[in-house]
N, C-alpha and C. Protein backbone atom coordinates (compact mmCIF):
# COMPACT_ATOMS: atom_id res chain seq x y z
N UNK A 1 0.84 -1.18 0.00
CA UNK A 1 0.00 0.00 0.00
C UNK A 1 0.89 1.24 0.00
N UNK A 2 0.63 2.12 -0.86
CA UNK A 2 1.48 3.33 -0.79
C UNK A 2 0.97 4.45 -0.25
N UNK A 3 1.39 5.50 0.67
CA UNK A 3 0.42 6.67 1.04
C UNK A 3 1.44 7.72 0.49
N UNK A 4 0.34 8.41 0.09
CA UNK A 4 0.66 9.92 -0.64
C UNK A 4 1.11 10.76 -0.02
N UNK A 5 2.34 11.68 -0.34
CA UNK A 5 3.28 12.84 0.60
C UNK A 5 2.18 14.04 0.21
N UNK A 6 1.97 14.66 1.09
CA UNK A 6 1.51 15.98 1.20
C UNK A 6 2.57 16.81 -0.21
N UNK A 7 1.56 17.49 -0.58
CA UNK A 7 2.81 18.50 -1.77
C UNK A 7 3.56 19.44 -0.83
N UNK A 8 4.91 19.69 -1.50
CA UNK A 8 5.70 20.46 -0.79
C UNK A 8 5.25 22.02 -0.77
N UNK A 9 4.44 22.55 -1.49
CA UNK A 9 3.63 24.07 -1.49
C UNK A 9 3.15 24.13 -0.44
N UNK A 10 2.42 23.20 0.54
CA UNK A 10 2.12 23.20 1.64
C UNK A 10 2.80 23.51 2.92
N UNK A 11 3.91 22.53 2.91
CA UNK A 11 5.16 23.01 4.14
C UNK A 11 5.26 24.70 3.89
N UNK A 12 6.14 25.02 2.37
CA UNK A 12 6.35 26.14 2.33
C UNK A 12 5.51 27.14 2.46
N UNK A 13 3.82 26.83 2.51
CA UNK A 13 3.32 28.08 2.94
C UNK A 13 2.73 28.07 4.06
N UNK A 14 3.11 27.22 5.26
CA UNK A 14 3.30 26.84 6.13
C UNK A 14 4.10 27.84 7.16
N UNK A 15 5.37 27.47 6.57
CA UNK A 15 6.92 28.18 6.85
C UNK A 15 6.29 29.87 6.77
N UNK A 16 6.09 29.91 5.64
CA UNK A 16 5.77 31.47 4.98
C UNK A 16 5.14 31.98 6.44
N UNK A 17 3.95 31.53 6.39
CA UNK A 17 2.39 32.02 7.53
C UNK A 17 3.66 32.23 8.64
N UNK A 18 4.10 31.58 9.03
CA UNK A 18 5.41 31.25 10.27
C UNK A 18 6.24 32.26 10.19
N UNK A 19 7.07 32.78 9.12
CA UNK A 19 7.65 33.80 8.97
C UNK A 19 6.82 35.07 8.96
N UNK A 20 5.24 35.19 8.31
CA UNK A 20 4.90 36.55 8.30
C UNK A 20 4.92 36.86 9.81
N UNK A 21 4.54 35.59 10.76
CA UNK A 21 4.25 36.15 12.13
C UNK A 21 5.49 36.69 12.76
N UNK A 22 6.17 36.02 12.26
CA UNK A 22 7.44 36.41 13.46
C UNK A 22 7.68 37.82 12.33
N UNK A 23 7.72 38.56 11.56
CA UNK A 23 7.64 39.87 10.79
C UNK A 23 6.65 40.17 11.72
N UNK A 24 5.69 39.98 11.59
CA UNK A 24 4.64 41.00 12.22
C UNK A 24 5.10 41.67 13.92
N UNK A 25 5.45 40.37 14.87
CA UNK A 25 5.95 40.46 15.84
C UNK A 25 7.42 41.61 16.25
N UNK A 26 8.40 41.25 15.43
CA UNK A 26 9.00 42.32 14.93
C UNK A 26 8.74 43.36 14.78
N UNK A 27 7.91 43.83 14.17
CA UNK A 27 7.07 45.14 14.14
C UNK A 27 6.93 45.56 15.39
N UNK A 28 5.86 44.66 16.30
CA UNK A 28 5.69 45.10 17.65
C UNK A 28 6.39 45.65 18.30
N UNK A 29 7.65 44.88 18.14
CA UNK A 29 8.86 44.79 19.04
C UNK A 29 9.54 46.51 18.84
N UNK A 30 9.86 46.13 17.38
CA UNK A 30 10.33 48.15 17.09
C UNK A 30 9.53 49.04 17.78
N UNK A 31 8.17 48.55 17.42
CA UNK A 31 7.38 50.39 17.68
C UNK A 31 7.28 50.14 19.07
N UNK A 32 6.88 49.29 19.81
CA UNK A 32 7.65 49.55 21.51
C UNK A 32 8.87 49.82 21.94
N UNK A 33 9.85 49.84 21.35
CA UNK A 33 11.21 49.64 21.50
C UNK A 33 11.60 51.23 21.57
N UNK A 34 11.01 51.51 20.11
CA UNK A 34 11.20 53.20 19.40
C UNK A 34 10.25 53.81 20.47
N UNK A 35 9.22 53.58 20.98
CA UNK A 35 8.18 54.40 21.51
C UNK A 35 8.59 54.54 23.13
N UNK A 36 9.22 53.89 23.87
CA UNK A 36 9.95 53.87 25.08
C UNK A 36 11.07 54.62 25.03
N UNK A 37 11.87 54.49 24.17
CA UNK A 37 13.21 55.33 23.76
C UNK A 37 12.73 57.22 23.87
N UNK A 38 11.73 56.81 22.78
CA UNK A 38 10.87 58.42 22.90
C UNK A 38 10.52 59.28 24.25
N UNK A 39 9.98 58.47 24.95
CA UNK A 39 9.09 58.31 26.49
C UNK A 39 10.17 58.41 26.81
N UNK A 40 11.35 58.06 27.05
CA UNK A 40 12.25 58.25 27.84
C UNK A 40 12.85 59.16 27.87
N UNK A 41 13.58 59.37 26.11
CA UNK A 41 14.19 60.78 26.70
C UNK A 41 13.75 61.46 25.28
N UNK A 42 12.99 62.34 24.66
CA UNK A 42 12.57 62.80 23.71
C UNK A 42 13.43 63.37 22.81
N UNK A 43 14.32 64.10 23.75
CA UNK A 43 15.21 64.58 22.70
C UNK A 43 16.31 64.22 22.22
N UNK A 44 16.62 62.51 22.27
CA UNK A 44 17.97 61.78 21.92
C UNK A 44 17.33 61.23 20.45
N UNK A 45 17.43 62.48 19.52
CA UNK A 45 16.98 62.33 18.06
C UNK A 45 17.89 61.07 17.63
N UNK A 46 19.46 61.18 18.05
CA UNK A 46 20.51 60.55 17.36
C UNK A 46 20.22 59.28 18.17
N UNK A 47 20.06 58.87 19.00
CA UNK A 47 19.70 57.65 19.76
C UNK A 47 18.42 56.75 19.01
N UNK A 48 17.51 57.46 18.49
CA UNK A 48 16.43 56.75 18.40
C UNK A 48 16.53 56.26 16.47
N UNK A 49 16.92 57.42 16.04
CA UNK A 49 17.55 57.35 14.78
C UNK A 49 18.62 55.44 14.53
N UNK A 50 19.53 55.54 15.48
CA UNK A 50 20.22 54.58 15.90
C UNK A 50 19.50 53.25 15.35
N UNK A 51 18.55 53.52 17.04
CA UNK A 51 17.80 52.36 16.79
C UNK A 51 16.83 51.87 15.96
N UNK A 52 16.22 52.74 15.10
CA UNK A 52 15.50 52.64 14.11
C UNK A 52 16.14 51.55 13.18
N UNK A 53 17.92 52.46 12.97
CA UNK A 53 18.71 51.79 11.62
C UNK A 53 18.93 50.21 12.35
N UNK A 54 19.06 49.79 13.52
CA UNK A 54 19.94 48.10 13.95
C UNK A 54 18.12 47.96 13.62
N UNK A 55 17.12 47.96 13.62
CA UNK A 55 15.88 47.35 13.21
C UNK A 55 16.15 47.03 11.80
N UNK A 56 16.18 47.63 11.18
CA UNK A 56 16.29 47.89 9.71
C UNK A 56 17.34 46.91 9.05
N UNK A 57 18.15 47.20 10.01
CA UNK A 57 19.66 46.13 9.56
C UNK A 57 19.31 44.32 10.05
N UNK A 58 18.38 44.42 11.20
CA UNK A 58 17.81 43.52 11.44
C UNK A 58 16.89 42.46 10.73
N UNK A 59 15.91 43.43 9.75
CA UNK A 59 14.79 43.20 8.85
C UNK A 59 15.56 42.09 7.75
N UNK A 60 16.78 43.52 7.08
CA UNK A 60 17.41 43.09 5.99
C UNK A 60 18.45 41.59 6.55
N UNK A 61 18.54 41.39 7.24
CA UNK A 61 19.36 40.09 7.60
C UNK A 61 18.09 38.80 7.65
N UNK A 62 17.56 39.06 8.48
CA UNK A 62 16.39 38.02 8.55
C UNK A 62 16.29 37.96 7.03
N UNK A 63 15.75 38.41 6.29
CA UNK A 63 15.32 38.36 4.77
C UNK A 63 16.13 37.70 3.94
N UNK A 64 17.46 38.06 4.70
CA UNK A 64 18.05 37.62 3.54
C UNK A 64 18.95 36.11 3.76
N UNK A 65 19.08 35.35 4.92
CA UNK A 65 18.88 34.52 5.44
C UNK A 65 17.22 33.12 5.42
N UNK A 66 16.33 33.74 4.83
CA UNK A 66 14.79 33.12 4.69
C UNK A 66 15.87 31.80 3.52
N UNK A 67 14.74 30.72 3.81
CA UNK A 67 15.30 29.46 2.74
C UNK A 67 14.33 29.96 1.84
C-alpha cells in the first residue's frame, strides 16, 4: 500500500504564515522599543535614529537569510 506525501507548497506556505508572524511580531517589538526610547528621553533624536537603523539592519538580515 502506498500513502501519498503531502505536496511540498504546503510546508512552504506553512513556513511562509510562520515567517509573516514572526515579521509581524517584529514590528511590535520596534514600535515599543522606538516608543519607550521616545518616552524616555525625547530629545535623543541621534539615539532613536540609531535604533531605528539596527531594526532595519535587522529586517534586511532576517530576509536575507529566509530558505
Amino acid at each position: 500500500m502506498k500513502f501519498k506525501q503531502p505536496p511540498q507548497t504546503t510546508q512552504k506556505a506553512d513556513s511562509k504564515s510562520n515567517l509573516d508572524r514572526e515579521d509581524a511580531w517584529m514590528q511590535v517589538i520596534e514600535c515599543a522599543t522606538l516608543s519607550l526610547a521616545n518616552l524616555v528621553n525625547p530629545s535623543a533624536g541621534i539615539s532613536i535614529f540609531l535604533l531605528k537603523l539596527c531594526f532595519q539592519i535587522l529586517k534586511v538580515l532576517r530576509h536575507h537569510h529566509r530558505p
